[in-house]
C-alpha atoms as a PDB file:
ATOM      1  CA  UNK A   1      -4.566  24.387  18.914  1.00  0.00           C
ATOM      2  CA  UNK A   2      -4.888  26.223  15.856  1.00  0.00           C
ATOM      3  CA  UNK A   3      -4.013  29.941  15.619  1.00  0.00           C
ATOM      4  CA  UNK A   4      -6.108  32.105  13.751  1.00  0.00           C
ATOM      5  CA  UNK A   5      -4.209  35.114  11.746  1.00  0.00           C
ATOM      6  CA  UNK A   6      -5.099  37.226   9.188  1.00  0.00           C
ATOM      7  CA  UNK A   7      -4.382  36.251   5.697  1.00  0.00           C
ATOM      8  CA  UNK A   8      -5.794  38.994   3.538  1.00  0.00           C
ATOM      9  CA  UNK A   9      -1.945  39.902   1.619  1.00  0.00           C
ATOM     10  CA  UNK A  10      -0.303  38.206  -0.857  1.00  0.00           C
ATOM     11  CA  UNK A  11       2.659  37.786   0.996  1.00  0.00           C
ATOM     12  CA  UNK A  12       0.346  36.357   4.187  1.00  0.00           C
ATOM     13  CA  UNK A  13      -0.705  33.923   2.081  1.00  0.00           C
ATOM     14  CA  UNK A  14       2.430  32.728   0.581  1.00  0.00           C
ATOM     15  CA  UNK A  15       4.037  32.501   3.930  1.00  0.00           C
ATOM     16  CA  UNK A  16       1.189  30.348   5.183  1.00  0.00           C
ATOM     17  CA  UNK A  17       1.813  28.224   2.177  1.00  0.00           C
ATOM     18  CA  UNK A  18       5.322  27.429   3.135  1.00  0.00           C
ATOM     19  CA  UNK A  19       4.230  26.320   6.729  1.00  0.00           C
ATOM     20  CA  UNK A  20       1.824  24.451   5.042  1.00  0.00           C
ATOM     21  CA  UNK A  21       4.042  22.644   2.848  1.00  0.00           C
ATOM     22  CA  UNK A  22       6.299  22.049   6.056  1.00  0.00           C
ATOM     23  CA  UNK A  23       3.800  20.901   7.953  1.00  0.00           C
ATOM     24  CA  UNK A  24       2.469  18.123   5.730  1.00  0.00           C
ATOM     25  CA  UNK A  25       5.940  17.103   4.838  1.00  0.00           C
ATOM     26  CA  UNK A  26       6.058  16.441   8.623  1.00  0.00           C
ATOM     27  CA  UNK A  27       2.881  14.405   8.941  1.00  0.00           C
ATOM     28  CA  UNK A  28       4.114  12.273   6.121  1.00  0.00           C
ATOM     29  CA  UNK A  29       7.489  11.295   7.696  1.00  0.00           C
ATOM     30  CA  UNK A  30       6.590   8.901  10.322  1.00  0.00           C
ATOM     31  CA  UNK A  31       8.261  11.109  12.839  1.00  0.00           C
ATOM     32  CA  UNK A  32       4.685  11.264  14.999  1.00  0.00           C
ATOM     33  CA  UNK A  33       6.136  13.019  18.330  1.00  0.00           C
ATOM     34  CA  UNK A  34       7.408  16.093  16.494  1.00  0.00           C
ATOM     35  CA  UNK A  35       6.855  18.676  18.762  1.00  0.00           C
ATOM     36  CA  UNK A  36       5.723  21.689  17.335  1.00  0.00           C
ATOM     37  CA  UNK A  37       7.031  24.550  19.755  1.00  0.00           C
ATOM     38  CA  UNK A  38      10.192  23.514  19.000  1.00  0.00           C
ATOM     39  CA  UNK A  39       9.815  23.434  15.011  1.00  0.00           C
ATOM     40  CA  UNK A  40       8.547  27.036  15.521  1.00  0.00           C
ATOM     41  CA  UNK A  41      11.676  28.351  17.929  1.00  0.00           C
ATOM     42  CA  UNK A  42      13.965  26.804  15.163  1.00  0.00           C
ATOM     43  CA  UNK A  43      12.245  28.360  12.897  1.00  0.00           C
ATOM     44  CA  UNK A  44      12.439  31.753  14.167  1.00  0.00           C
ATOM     45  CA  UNK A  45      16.176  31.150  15.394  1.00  0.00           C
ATOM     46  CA  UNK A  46      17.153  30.341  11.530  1.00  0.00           C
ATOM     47  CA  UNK A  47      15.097  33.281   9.748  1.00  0.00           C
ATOM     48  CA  UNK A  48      16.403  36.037  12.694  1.00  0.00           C
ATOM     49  CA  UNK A  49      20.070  34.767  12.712  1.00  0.00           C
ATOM     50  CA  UNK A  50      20.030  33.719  16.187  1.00  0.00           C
ATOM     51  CA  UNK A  51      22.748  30.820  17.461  1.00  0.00           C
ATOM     52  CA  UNK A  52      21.616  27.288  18.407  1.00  0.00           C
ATOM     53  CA  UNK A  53      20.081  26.223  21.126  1.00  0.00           C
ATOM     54  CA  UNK A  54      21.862  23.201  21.133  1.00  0.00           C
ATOM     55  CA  UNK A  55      24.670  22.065  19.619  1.00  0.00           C
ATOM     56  CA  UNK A  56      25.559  21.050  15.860  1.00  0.00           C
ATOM     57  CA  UNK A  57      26.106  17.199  17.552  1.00  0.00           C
ATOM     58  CA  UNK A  58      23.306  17.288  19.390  1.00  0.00           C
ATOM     59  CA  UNK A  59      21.067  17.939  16.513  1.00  0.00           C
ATOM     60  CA  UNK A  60      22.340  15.086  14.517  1.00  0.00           C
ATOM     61  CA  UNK A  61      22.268  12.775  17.842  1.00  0.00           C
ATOM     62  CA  UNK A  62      18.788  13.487  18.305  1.00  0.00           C
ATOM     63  CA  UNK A  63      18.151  13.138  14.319  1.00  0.00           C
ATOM     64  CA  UNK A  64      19.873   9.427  14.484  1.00  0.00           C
ATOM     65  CA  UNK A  65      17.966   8.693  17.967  1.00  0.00           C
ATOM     66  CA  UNK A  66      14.654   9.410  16.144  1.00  0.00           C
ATOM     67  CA  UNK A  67      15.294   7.924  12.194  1.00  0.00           C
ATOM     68  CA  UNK A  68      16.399   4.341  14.712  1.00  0.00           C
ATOM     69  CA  UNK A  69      13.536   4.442  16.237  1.00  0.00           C
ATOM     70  CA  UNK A  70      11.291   4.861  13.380  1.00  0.00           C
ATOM     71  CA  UNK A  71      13.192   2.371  11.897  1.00  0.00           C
ATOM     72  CA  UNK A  72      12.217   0.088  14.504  1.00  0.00           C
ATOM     73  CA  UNK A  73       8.543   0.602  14.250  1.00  0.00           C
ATOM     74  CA  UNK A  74       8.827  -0.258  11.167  1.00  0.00           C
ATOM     75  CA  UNK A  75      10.132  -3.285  11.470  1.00  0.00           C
ATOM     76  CA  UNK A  76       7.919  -4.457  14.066  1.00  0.00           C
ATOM     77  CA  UNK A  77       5.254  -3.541  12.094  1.00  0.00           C
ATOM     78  CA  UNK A  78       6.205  -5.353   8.820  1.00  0.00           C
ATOM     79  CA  UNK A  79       7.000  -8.415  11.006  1.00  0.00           C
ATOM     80  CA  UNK A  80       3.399  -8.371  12.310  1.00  0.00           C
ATOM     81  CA  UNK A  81       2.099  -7.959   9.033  1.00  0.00           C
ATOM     82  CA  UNK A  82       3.934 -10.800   7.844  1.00  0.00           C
ATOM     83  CA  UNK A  83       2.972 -13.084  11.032  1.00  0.00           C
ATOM     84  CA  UNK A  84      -0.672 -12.173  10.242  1.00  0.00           C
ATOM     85  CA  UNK A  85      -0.593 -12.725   6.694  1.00  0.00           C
ATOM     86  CA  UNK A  86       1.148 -16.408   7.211  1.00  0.00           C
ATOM     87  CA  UNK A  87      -1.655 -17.508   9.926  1.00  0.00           C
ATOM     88  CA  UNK A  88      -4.690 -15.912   7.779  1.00  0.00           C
ATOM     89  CA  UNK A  89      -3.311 -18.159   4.873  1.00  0.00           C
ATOM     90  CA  UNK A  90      -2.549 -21.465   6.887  1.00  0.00           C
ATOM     91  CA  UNK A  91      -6.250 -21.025   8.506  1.00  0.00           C
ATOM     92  CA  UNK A  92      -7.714 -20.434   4.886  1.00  0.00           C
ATOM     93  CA  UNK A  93      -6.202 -22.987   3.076  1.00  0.00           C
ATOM     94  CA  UNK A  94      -7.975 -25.414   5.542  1.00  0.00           C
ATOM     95  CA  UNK A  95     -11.042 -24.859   4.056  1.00  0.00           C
ATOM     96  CA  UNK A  96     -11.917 -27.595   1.523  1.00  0.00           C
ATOM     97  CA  UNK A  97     -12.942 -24.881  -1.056  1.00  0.00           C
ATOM     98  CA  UNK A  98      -9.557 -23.536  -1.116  1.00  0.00           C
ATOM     99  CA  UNK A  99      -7.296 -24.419  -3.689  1.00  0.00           C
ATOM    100  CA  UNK A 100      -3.226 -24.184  -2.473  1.00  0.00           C
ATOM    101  CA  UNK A 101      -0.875 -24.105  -5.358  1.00  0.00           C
ATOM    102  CA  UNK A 102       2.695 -25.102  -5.259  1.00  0.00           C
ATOM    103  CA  UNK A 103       3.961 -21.169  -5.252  1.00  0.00           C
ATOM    104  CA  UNK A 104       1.901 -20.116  -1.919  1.00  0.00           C
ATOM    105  CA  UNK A 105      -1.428 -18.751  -4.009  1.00  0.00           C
ATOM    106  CA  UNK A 106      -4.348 -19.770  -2.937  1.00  0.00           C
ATOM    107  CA  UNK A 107      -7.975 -19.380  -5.038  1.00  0.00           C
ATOM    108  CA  UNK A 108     -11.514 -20.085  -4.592  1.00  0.00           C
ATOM    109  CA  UNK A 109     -13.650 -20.648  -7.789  1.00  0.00           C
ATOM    110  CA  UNK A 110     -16.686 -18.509  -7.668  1.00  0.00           C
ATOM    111  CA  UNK A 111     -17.832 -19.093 -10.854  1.00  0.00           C
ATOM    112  CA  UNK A 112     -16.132 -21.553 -13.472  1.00  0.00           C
ATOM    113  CA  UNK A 113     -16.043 -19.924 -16.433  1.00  0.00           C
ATOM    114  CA  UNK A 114     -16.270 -21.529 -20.180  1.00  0.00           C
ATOM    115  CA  UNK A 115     -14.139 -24.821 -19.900  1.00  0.00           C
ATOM    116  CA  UNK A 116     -14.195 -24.733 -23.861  1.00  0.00           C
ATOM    117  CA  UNK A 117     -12.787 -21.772 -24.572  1.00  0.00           C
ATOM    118  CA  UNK A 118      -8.986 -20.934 -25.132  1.00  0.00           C
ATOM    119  CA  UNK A 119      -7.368 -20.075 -21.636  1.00  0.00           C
ATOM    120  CA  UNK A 120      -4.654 -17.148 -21.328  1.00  0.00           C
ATOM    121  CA  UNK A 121      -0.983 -17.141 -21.630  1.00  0.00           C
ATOM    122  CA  UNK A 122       2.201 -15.079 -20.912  1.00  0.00           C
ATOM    123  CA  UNK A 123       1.680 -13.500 -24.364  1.00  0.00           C
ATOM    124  CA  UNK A 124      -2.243 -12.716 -24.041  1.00  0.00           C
ATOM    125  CA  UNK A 125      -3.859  -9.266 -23.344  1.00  0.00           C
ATOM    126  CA  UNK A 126      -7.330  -9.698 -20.780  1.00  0.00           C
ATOM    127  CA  UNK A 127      -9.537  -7.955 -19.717  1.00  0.00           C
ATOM    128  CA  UNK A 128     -10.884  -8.257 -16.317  1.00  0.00           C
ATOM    129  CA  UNK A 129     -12.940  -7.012 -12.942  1.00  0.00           C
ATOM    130  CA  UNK A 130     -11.381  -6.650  -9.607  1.00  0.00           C
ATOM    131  CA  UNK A 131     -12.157  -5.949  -6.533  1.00  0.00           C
ATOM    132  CA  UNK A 132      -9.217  -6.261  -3.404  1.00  0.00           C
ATOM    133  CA  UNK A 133      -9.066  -6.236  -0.069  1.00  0.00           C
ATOM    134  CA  UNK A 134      -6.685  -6.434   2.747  1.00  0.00           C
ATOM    135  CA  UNK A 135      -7.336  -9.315   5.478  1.00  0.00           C
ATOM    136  CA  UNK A 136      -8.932  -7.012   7.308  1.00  0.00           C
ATOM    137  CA  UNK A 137     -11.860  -7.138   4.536  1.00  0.00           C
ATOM    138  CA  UNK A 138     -10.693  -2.967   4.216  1.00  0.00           C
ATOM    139  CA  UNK A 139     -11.432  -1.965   0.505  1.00  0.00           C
ATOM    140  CA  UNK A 140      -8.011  -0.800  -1.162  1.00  0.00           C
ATOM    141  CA  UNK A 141      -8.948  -0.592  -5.011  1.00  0.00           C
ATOM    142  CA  UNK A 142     -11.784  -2.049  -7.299  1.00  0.00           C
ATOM    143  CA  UNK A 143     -12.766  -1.587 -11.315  1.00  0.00           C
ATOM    144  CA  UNK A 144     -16.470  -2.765 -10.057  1.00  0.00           C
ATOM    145  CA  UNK A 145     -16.436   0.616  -7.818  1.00  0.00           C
ATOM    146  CA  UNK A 146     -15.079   2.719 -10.712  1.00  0.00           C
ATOM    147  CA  UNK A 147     -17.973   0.995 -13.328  1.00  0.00           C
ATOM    148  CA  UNK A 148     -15.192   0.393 -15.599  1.00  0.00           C
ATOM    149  CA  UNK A 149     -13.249  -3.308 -16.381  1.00  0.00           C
ATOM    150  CA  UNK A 150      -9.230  -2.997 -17.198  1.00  0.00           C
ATOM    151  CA  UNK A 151      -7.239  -4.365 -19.802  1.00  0.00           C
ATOM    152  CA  UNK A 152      -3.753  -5.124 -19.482  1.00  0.00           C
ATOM    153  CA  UNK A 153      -0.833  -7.999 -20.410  1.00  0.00           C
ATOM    154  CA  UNK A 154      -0.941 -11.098 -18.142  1.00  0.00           C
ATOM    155  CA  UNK A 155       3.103 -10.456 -16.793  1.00  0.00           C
ATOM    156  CA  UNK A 156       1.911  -7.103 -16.736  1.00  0.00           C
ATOM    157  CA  UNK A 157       0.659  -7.404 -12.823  1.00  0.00           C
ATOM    158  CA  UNK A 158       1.489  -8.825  -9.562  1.00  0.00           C
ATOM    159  CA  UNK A 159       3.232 -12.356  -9.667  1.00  0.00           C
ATOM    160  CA  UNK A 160       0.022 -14.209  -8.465  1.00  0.00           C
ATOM    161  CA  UNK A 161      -2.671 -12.279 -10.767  1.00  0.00           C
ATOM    162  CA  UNK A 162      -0.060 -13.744 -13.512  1.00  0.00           C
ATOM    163  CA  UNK A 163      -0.003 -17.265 -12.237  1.00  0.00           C
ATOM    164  CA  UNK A 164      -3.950 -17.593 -11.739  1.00  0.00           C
ATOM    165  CA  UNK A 165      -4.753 -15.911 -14.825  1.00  0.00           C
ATOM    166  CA  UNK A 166      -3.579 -18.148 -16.856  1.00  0.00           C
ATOM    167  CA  UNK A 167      -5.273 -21.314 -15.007  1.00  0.00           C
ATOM    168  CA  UNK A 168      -8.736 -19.817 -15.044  1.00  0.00           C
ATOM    169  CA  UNK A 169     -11.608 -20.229 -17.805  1.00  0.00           C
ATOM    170  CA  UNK A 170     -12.757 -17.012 -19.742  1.00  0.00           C
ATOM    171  CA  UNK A 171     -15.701 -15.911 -18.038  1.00  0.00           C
ATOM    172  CA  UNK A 172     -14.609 -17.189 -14.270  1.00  0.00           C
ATOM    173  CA  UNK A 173     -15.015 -15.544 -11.074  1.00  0.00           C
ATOM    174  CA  UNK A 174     -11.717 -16.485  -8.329  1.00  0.00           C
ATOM    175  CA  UNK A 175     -11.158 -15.294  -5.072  1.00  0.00           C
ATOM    176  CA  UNK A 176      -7.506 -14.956  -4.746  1.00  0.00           C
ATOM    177  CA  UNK A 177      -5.335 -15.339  -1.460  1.00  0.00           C
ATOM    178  CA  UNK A 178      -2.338 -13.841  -2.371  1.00  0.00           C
ATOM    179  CA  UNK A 179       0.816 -14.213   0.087  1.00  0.00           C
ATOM    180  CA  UNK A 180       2.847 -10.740  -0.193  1.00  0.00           C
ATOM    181  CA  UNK A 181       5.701 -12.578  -2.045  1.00  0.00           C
ATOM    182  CA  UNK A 182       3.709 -12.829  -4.770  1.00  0.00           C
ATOM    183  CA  UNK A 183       1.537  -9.130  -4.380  1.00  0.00           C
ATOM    184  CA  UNK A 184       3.443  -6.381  -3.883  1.00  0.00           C
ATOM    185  CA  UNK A 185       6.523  -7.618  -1.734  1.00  0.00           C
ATOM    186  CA  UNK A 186       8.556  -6.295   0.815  1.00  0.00           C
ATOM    187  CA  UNK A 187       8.153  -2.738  -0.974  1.00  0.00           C
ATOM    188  CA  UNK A 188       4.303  -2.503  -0.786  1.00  0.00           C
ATOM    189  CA  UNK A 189       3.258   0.048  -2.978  1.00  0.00           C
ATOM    190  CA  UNK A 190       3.047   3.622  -3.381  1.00  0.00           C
ATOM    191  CA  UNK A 191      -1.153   3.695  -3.733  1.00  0.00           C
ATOM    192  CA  UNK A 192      -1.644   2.584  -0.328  1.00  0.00           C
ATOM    193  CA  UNK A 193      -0.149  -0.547  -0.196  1.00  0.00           C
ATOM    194  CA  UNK A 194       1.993  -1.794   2.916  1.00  0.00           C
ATOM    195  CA  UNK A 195       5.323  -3.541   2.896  1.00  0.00           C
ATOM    196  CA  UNK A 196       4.336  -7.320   3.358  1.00  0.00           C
ATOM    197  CA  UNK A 197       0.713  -7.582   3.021  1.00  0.00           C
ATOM    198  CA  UNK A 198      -1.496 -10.011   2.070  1.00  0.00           C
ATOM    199  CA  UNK A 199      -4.067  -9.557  -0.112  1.00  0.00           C
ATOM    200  CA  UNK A 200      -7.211 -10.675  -1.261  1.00  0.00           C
ATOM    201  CA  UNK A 201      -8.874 -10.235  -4.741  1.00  0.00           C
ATOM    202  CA  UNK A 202     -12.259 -10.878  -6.389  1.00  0.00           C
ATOM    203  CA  UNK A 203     -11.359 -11.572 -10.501  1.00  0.00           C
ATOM    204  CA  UNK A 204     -13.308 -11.973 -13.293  1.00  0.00           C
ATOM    205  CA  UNK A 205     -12.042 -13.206 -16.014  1.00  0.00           C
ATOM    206  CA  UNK A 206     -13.947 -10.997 -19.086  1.00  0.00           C
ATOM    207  CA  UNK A 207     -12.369 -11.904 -22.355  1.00  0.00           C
ATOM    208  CA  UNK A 208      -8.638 -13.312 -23.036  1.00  0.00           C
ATOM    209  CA  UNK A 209      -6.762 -11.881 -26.503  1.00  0.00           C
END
């Protein structure tokens, strides 16, 4: 329940600030049974001077109780992305319009492209539309949602964008399975991107130079 103060001095608003700044820094860690009243009381005890209410050992006990059991969660739910990720690909690449490459990549042509013209290499610059997805079909970036096609080296992106680029036609349309060894690994990435995932991308191939 939120507490409504007043916030009408400089210094009001400052403070708030701070708590602020805590406060999202603790949504952000993981930690998701932090209980507030107690953040507050320690707190107050550290800005009046007043002793702990527990001891120094305690403290760190409880910090190396909680950072194993995150830990934990973790885990479990990187192995569960994993697990899903290896099914959804066995169960695709069942499906006679799937394509399974040697590396674990898997592609569906949508559209094939010129045959005629030159195909990419390691040392060409594209440019290209995307559009990817986790398994779950959820949305997690796309240049046809922005209006605006990207332009970057082929060994420039993820391990399988490199590897299909240079196997499709200018002017092709893939749908890419990508297993997370060859996305964004066992790191994920910072934009959204969990450890382990699997990912799916819509690419057009616009012009190779």
């Amino acid at each position: 329940m939120t507490t409504t103060i007043s916030l009408e001095t400089v210094e009001a608003r400052a403070s708030y600030g701070i708590g602020r700044q805590m406060g999202d820094q603790l949504a952000r860690n993981g930690f998701e049974d932090v209980e507030l009243a107690a953040v507050i009381s320690g707190l107050e005890d550290a800005f009046t001077g007043q002793d702990l209410q527990v001891t120094a050992e305690q403290i760190q006990e409880a910090f190396t109780e909680i950072s194993r059991r995150m830990r934990e969660a973790e885990e479990a739910r990187s192995a569960a992305l994993v697990e899903e990720g290896k099914q959804f690909l066995i169960d695709n690449g069942a499906r006679d319009e799937v394509v399974v490459l040697d590396s674990g990549l898997q592609y569906e042509v949508l559209e094939a492209g010129d045959a005629e013209a030159e195909k990419a290499t390691r040392e060409s610059t594209v440019k290209t539309h995307y559009h990817g997805t986790f398994i779950n079909g959820q949305v997690f970036d796309s240049s046809y949602q922005r209006g605006q096609p990207i332009e970057f080296p082929v060994t420039g992106v993820i391990k399988g964008w490199t590897e299909a680029l240079q196997l499709m036609n200018p002017g092709a349309k893939w749908r890419l399975y990508v297993p997370y060894h060859l996305a964004y690994g066992e790191q994920g990435s910072p934009g959204g991107i969990p450890p382990y995932s699997t990912l799916i991308f819509d690419v057009e191939l616009i012009e190779v130079r």
